[in-house]
PDB file of N, CA and C in Angstrom:
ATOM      1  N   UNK A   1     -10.039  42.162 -21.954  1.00  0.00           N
ATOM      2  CA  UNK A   1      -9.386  41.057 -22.619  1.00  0.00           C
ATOM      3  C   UNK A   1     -10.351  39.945 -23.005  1.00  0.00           C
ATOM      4  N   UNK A   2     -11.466  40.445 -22.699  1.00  0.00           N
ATOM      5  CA  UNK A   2     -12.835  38.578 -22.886  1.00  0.00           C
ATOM      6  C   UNK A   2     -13.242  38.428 -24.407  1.00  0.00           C
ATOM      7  N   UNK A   3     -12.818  37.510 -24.648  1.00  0.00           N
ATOM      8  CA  UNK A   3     -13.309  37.440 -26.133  1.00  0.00           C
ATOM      9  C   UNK A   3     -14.895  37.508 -26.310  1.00  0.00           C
ATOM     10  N   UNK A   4     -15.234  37.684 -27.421  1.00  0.00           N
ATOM     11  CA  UNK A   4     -16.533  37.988 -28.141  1.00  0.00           C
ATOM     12  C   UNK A   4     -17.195  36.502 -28.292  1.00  0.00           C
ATOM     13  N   UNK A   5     -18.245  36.021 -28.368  1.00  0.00           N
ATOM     14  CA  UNK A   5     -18.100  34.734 -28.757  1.00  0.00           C
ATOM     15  C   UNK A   5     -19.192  34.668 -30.578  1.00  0.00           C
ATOM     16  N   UNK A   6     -19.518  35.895 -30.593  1.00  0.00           N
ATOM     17  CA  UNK A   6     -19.959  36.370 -31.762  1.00  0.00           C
ATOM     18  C   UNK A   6     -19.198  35.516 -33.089  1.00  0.00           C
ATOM     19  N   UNK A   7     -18.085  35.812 -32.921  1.00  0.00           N
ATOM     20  CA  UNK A   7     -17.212  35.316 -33.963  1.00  0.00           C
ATOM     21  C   UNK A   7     -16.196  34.373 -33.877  1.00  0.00           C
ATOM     22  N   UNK A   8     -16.637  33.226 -32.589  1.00  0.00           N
ATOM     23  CA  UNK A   8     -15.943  32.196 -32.409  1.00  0.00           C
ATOM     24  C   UNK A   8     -16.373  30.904 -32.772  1.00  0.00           C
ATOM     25  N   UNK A   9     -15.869  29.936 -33.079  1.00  0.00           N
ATOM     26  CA  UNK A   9     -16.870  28.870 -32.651  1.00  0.00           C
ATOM     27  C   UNK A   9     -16.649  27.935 -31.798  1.00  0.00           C
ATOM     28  N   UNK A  10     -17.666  27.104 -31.124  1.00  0.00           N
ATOM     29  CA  UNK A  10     -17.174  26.335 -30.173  1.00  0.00           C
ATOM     30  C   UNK A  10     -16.868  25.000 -30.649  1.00  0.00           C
ATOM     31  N   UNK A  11     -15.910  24.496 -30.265  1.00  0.00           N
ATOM     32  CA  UNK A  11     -15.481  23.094 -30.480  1.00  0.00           C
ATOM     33  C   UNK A  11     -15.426  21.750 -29.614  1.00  0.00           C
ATOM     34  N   UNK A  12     -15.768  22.864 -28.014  1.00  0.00           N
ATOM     35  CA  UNK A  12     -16.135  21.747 -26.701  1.00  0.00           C
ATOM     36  C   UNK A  12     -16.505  22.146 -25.682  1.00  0.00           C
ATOM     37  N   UNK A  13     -17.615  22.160 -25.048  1.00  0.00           N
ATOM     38  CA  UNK A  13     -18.539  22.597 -24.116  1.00  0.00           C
ATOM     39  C   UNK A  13     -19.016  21.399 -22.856  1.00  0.00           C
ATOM     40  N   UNK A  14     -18.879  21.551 -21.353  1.00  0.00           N
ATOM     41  CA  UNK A  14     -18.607  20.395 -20.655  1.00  0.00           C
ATOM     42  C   UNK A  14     -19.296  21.353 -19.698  1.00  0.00           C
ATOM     43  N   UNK A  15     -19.897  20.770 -18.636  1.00  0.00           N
ATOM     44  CA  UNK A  15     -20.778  21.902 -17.694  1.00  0.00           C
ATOM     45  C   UNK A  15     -19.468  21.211 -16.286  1.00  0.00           C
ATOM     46  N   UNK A  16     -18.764  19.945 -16.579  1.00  0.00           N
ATOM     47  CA  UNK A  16     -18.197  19.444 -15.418  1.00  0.00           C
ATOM     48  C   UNK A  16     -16.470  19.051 -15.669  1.00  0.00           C
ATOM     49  N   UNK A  17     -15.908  19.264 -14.644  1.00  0.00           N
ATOM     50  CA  UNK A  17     -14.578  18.842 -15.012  1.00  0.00           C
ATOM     51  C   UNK A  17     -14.358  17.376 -15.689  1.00  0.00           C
ATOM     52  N   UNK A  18     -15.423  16.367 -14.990  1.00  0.00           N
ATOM     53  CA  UNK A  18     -15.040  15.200 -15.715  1.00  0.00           C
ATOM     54  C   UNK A  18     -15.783  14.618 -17.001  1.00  0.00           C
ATOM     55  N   UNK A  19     -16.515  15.282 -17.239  1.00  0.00           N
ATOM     56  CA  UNK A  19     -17.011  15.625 -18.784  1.00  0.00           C
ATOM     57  C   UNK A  19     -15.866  16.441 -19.929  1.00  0.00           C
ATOM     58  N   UNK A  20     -16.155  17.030 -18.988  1.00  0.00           N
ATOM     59  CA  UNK A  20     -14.149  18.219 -20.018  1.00  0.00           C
ATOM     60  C   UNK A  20     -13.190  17.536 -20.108  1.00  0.00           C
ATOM     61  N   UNK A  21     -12.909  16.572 -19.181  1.00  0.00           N
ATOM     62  CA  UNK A  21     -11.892  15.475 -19.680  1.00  0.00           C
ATOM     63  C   UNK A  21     -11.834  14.666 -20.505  1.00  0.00           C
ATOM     64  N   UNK A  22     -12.832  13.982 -20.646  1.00  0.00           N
ATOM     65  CA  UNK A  22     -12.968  13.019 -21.930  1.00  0.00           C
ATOM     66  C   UNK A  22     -13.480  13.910 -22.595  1.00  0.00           C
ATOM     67  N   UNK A  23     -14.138  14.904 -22.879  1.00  0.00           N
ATOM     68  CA  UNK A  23     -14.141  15.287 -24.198  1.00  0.00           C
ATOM     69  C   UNK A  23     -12.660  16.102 -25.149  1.00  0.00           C
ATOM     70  N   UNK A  24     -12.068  16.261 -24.122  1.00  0.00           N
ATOM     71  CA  UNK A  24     -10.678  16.939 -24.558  1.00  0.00           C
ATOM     72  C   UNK A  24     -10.356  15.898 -25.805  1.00  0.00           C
ATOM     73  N   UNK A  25     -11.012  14.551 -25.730  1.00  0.00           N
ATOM     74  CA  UNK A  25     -10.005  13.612 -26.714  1.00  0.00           C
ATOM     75  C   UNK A  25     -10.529  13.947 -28.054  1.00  0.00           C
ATOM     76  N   UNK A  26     -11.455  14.689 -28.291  1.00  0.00           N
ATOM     77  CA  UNK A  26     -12.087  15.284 -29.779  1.00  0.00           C
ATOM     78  C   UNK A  26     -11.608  16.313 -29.966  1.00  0.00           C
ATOM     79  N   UNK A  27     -10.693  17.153 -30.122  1.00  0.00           N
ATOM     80  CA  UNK A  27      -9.906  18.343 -29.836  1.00  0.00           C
ATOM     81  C   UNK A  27      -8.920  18.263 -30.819  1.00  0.00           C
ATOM     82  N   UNK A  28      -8.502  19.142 -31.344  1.00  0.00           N
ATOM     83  CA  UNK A  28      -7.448  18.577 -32.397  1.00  0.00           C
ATOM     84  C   UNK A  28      -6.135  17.746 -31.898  1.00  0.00           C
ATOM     85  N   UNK A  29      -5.445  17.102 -31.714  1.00  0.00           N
ATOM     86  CA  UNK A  29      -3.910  16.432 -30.991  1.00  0.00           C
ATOM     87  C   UNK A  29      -3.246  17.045 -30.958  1.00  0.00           C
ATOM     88  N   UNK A  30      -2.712  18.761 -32.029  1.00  0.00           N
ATOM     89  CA  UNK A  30      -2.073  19.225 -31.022  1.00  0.00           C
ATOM     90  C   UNK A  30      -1.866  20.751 -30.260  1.00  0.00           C
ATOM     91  N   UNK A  31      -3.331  20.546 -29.899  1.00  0.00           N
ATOM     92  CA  UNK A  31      -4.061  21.498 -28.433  1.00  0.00           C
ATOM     93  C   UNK A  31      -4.227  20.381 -27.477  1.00  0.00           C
ATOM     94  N   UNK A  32      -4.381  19.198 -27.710  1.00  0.00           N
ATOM     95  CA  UNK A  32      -5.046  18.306 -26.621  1.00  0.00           C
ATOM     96  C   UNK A  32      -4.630  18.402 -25.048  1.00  0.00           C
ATOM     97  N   UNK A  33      -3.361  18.279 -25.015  1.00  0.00           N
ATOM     98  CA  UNK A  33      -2.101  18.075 -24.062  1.00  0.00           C
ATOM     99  C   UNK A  33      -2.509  19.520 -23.147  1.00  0.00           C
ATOM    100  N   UNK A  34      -2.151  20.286 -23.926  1.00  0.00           N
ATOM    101  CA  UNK A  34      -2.678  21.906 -23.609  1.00  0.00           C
ATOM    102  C   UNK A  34      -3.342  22.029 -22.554  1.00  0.00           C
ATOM    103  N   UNK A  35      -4.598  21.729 -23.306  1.00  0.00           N
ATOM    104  CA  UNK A  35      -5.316  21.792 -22.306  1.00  0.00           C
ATOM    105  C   UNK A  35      -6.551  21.450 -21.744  1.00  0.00           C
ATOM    106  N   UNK A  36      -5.726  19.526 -21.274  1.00  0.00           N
ATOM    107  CA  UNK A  36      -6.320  18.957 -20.560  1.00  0.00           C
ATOM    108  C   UNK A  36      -5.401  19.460 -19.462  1.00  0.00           C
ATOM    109  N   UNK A  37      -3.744  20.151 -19.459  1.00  0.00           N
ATOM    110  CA  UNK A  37      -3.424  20.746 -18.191  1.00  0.00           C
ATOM    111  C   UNK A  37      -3.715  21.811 -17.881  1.00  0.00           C
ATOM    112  N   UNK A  38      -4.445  22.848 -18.434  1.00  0.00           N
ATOM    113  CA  UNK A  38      -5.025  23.813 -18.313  1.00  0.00           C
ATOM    114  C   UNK A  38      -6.131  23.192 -16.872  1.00  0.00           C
ATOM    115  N   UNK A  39      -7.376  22.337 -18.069  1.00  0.00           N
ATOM    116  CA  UNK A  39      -8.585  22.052 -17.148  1.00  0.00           C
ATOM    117  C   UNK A  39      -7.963  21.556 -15.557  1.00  0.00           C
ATOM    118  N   UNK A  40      -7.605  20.196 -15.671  1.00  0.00           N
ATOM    119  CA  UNK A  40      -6.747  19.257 -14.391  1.00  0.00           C
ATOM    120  C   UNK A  40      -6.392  20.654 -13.508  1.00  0.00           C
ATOM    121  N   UNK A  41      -5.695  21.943 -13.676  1.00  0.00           N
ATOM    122  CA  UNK A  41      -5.647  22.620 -12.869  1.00  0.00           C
ATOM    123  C   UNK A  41      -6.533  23.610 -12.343  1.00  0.00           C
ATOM    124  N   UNK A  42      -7.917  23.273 -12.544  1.00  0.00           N
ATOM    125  CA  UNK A  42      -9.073  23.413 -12.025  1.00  0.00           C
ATOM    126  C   UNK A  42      -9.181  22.563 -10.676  1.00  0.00           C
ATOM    127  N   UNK A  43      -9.846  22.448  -9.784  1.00  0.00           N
ATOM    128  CA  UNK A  43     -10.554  22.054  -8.888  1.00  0.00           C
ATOM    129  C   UNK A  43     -11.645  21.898  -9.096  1.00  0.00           C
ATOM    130  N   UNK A  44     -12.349  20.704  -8.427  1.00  0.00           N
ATOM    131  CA  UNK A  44     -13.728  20.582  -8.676  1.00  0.00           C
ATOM    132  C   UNK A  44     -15.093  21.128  -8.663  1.00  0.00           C
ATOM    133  N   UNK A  45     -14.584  22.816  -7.991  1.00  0.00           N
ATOM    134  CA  UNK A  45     -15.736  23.832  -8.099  1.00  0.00           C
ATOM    135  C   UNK A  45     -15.630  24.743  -9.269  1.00  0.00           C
ATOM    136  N   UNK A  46     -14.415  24.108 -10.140  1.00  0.00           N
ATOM    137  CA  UNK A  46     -14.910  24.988 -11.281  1.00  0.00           C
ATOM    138  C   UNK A  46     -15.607  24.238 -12.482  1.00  0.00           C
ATOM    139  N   UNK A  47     -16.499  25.192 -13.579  1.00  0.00           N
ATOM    140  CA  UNK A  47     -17.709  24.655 -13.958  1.00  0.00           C
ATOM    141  C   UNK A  47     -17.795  25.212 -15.257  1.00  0.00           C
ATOM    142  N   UNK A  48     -18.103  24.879 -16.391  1.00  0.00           N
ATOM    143  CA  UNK A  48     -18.670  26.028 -17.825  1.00  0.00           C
ATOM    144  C   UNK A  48     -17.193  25.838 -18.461  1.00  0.00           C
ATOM    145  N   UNK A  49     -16.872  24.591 -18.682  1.00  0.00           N
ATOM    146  CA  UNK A  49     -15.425  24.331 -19.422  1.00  0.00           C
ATOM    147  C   UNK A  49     -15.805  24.215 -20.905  1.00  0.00           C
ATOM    148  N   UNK A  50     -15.055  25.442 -21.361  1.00  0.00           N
ATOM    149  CA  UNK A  50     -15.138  25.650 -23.265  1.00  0.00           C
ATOM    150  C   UNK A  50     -13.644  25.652 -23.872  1.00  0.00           C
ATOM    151  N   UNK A  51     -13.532  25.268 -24.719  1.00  0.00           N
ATOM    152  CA  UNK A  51     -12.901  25.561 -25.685  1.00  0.00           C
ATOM    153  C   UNK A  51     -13.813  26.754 -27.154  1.00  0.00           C
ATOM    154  N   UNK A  52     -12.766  27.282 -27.423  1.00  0.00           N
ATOM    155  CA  UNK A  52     -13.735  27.564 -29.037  1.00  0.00           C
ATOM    156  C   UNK A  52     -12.666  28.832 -29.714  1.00  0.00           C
ATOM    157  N   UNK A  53     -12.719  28.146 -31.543  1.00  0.00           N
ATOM    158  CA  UNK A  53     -12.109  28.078 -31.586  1.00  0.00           C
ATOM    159  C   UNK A  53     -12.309  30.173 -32.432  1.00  0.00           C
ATOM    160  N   UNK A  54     -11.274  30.781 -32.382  1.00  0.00           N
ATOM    161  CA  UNK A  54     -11.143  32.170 -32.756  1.00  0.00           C
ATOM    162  C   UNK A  54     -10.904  32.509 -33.705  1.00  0.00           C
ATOM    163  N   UNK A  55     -11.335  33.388 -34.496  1.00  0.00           N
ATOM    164  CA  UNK A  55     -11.074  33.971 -35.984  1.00  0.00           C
ATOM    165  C   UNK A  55      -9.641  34.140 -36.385  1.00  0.00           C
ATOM    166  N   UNK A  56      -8.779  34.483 -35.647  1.00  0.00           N
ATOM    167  CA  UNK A  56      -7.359  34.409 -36.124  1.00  0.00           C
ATOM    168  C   UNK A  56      -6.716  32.696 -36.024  1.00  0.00           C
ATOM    169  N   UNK A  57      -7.702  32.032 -35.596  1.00  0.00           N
ATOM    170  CA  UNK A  57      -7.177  30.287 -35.671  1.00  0.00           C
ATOM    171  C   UNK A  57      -6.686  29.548 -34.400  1.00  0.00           C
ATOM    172  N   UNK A  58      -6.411  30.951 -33.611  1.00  0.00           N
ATOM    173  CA  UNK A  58      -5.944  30.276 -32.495  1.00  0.00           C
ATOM    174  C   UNK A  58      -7.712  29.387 -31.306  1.00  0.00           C
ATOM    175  N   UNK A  59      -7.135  29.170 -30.289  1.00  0.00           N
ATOM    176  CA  UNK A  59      -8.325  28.245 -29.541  1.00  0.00           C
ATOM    177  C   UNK A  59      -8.035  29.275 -27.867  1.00  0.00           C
ATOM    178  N   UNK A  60      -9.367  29.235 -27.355  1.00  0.00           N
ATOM    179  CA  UNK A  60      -9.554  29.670 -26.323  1.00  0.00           C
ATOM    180  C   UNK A  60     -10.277  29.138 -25.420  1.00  0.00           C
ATOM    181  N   UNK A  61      -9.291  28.034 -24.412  1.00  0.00           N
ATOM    182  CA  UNK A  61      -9.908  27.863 -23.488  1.00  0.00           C
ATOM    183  C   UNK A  61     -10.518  27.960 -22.309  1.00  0.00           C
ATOM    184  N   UNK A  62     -11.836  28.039 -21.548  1.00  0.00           N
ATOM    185  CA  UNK A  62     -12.010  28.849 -20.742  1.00  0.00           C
ATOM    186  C   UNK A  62     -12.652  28.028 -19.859  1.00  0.00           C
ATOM    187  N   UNK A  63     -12.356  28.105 -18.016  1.00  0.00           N
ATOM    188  CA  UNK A  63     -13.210  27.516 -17.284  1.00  0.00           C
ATOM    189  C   UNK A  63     -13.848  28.833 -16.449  1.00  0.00           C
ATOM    190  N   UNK A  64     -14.450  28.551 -15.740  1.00  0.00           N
ATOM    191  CA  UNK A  64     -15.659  29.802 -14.583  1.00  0.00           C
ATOM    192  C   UNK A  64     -15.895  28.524 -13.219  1.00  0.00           C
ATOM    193  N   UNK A  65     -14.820  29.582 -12.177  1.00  0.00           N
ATOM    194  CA  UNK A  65     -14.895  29.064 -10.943  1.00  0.00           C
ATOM    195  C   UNK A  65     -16.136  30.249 -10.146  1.00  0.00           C
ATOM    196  N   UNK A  66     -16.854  29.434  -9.691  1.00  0.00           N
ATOM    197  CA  UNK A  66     -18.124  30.270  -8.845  1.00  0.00           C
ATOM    198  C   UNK A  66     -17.229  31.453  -7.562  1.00  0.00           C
ATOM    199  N   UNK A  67     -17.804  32.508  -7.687  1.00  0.00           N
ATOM    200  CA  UNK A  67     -16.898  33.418  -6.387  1.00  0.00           C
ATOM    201  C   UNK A  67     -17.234  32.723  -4.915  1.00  0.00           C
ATOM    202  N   UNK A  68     -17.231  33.186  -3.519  1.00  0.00           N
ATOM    203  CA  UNK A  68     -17.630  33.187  -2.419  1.00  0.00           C
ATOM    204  C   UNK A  68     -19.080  34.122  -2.263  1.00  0.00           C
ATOM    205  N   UNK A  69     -18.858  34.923  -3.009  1.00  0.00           N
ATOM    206  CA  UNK A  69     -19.961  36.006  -3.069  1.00  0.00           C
ATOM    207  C   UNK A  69     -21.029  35.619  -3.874  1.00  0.00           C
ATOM    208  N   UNK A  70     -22.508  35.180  -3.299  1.00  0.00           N
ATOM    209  CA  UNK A  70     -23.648  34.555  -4.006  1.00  0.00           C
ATOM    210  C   UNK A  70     -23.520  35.453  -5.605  1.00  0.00           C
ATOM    211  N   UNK A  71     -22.854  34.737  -6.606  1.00  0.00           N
ATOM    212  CA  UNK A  71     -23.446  35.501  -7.890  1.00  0.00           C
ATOM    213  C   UNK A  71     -22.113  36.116  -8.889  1.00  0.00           C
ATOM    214  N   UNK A  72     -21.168  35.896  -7.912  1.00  0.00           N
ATOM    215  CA  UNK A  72     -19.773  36.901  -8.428  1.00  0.00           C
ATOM    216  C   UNK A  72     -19.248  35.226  -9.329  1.00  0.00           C
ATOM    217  N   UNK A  73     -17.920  35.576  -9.668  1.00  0.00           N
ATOM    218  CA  UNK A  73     -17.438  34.635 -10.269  1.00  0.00           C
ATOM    219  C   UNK A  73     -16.107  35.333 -10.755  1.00  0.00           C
ATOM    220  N   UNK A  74     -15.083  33.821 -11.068  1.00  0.00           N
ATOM    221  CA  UNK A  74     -14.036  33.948 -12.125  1.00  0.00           C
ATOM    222  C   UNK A  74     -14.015  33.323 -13.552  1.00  0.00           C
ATOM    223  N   UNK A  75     -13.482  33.781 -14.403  1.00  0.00           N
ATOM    224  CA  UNK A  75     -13.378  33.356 -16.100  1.00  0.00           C
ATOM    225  C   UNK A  75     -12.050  32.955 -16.029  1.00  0.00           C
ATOM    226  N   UNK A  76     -11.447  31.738 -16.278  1.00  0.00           N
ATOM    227  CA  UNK A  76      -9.901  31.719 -16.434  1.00  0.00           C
ATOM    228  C   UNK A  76      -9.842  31.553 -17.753  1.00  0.00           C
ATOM    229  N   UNK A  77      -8.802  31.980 -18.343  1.00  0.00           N
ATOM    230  CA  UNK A  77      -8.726  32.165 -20.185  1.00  0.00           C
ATOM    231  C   UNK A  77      -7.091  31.677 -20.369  1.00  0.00           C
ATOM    232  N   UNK A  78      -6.956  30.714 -21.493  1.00  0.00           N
ATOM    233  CA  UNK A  78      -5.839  30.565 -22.042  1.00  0.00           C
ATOM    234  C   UNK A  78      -5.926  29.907 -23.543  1.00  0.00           C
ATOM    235  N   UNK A  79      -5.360  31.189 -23.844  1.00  0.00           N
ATOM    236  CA  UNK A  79      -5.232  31.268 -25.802  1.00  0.00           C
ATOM    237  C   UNK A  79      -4.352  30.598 -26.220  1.00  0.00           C
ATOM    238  N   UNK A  80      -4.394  29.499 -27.013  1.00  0.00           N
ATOM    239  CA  UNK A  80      -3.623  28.282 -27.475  1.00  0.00           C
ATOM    240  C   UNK A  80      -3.117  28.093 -29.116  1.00  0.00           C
ATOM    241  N   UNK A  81      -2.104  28.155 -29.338  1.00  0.00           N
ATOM    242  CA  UNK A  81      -2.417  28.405 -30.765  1.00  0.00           C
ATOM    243  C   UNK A  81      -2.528  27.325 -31.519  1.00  0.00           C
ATOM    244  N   UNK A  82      -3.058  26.754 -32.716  1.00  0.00           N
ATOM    245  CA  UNK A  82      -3.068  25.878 -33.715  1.00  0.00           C
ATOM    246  C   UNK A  82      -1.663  24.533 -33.540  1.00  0.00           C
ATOM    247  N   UNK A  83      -0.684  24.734 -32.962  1.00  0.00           N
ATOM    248  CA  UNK A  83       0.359  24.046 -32.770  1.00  0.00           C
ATOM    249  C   UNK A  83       0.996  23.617 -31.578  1.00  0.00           C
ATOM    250  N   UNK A  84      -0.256  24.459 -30.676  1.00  0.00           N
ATOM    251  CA  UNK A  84      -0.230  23.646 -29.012  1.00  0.00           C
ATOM    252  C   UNK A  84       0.467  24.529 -28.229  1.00  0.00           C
ATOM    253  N   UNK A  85       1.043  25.609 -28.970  1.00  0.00           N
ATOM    254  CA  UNK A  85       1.989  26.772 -27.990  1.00  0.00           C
ATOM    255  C   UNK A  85       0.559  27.676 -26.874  1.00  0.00           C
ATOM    256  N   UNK A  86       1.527  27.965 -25.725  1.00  0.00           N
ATOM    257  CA  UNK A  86       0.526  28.811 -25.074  1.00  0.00           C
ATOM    258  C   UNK A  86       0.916  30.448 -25.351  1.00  0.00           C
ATOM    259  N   UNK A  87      -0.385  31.095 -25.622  1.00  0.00           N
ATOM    260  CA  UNK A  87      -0.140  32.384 -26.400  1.00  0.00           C
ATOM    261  C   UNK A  87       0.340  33.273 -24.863  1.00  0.00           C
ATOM    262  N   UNK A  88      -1.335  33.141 -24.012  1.00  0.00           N
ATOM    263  CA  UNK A  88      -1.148  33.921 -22.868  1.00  0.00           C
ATOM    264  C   UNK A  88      -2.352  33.522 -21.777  1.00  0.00           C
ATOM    265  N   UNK A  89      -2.472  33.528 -20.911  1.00  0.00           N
ATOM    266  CA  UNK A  89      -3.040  33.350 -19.661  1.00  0.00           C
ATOM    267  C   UNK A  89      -3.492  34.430 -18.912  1.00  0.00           C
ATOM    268  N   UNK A  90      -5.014  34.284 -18.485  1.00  0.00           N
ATOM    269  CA  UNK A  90      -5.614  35.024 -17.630  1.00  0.00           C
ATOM    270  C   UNK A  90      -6.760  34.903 -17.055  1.00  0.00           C
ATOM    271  N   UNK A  91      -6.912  35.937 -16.234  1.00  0.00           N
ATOM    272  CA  UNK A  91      -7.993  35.734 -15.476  1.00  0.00           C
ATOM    273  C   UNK A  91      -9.191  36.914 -15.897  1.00  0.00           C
ATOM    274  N   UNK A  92     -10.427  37.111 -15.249  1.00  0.00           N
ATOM    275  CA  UNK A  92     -11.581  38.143 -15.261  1.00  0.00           C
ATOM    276  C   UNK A  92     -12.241  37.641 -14.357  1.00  0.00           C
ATOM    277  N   UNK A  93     -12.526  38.609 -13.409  1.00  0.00           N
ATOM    278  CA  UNK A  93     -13.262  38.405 -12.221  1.00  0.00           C
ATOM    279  C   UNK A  93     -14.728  39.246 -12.215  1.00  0.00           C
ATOM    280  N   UNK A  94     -15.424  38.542 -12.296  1.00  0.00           N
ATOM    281  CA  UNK A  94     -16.867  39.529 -11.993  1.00  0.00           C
ATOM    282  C   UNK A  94     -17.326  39.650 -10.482  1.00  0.00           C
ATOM    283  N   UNK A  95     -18.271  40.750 -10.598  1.00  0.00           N
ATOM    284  CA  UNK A  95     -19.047  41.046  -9.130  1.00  0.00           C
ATOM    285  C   UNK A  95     -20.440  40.031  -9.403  1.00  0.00           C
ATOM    286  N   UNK A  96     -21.139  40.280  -8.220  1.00  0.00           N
ATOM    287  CA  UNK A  96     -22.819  39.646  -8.261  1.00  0.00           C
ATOM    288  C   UNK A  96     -23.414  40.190  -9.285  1.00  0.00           C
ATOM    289  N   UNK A  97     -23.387  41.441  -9.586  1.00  0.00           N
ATOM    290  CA  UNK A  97     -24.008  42.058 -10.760  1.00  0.00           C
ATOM    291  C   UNK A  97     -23.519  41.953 -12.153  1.00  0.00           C
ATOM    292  N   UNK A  98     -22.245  40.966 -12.046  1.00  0.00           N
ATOM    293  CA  UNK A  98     -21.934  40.633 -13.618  1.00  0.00           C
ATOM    294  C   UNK A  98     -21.039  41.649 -14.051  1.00  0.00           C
ATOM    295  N   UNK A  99     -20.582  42.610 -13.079  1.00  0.00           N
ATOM    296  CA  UNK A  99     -19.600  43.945 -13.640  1.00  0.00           C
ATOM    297  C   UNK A  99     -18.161  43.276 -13.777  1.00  0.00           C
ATOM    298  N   UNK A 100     -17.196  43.189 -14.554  1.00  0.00           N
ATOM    299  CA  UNK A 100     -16.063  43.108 -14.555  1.00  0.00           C
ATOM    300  C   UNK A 100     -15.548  43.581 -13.581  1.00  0.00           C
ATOM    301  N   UNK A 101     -15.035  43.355 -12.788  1.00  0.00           N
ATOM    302  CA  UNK A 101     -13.900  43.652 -11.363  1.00  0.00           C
ATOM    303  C   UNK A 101     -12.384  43.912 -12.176  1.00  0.00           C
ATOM    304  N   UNK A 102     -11.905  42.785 -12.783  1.00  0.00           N
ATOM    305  CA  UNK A 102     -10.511  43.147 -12.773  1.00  0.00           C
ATOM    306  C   UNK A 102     -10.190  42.308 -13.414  1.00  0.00           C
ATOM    307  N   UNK A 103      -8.544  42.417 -14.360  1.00  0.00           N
ATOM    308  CA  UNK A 103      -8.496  41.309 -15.177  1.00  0.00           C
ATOM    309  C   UNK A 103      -6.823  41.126 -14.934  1.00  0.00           C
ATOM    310  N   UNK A 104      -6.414  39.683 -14.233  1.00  0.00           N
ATOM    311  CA  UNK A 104      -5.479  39.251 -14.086  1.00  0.00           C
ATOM    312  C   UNK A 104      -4.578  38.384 -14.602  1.00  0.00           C
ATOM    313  N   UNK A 105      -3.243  38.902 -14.911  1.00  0.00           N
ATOM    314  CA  UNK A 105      -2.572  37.893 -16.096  1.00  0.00           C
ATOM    315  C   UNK A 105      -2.169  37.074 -15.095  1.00  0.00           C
ATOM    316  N   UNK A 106      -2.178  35.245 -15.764  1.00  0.00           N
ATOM    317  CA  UNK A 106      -1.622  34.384 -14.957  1.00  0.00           C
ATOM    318  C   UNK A 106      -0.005  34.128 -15.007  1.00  0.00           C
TER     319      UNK A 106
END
């Protein structure tokens, strides 16, 4: 389910939750709402907050919470469309070696 980023573009890139917050306010107004509740339901160990936006128009926002396991990690994904609706929600979990583990709808 991980998008390509080949053919996306990015529209907001934040390495910290409270950087991703104020930048949410450059975002179009109506994704904004979206998802600044998307991010807010992060915790403060998650990190690599993007938006960007997808060839069919819709927006994909994505944060990466670090695993327990030196190196593993999660991708949380939620596809937003042009008018602020939420398309769908999920997760991708990697190992230390970067292998996809598993991909969980939220």
């Amino acid at each position: 389910m991980s998008t390509g980023t080949c053919s996306t573009q990015s529209v907001l890139n934040a390495g910290s939750k409270a950087d991703d917050l104020k930048a949410v306010d450059d975002l179009p107004s109506n994704i904004q709402s979206n998802v600044k509740s998307f991010f807010k339901g992060g915790s403060n160990k998650y990190n690599d907050f993007t938006v960007e936006k997808m060839p069919n128009g819709n927006y994909m926002a994505k944060m990466t919470k670090p695993g327990d396991v030196p190196g593993s990690k999660a991708i949380y994904y939620k596809e937003i469309s042009p008018d602020g609706t939420t398309i769908k929600v999920y997760k991708d979990t990697f190992d230390s070696a970067g292998n996809l583990v598993h991909t969980k709808p939220k």
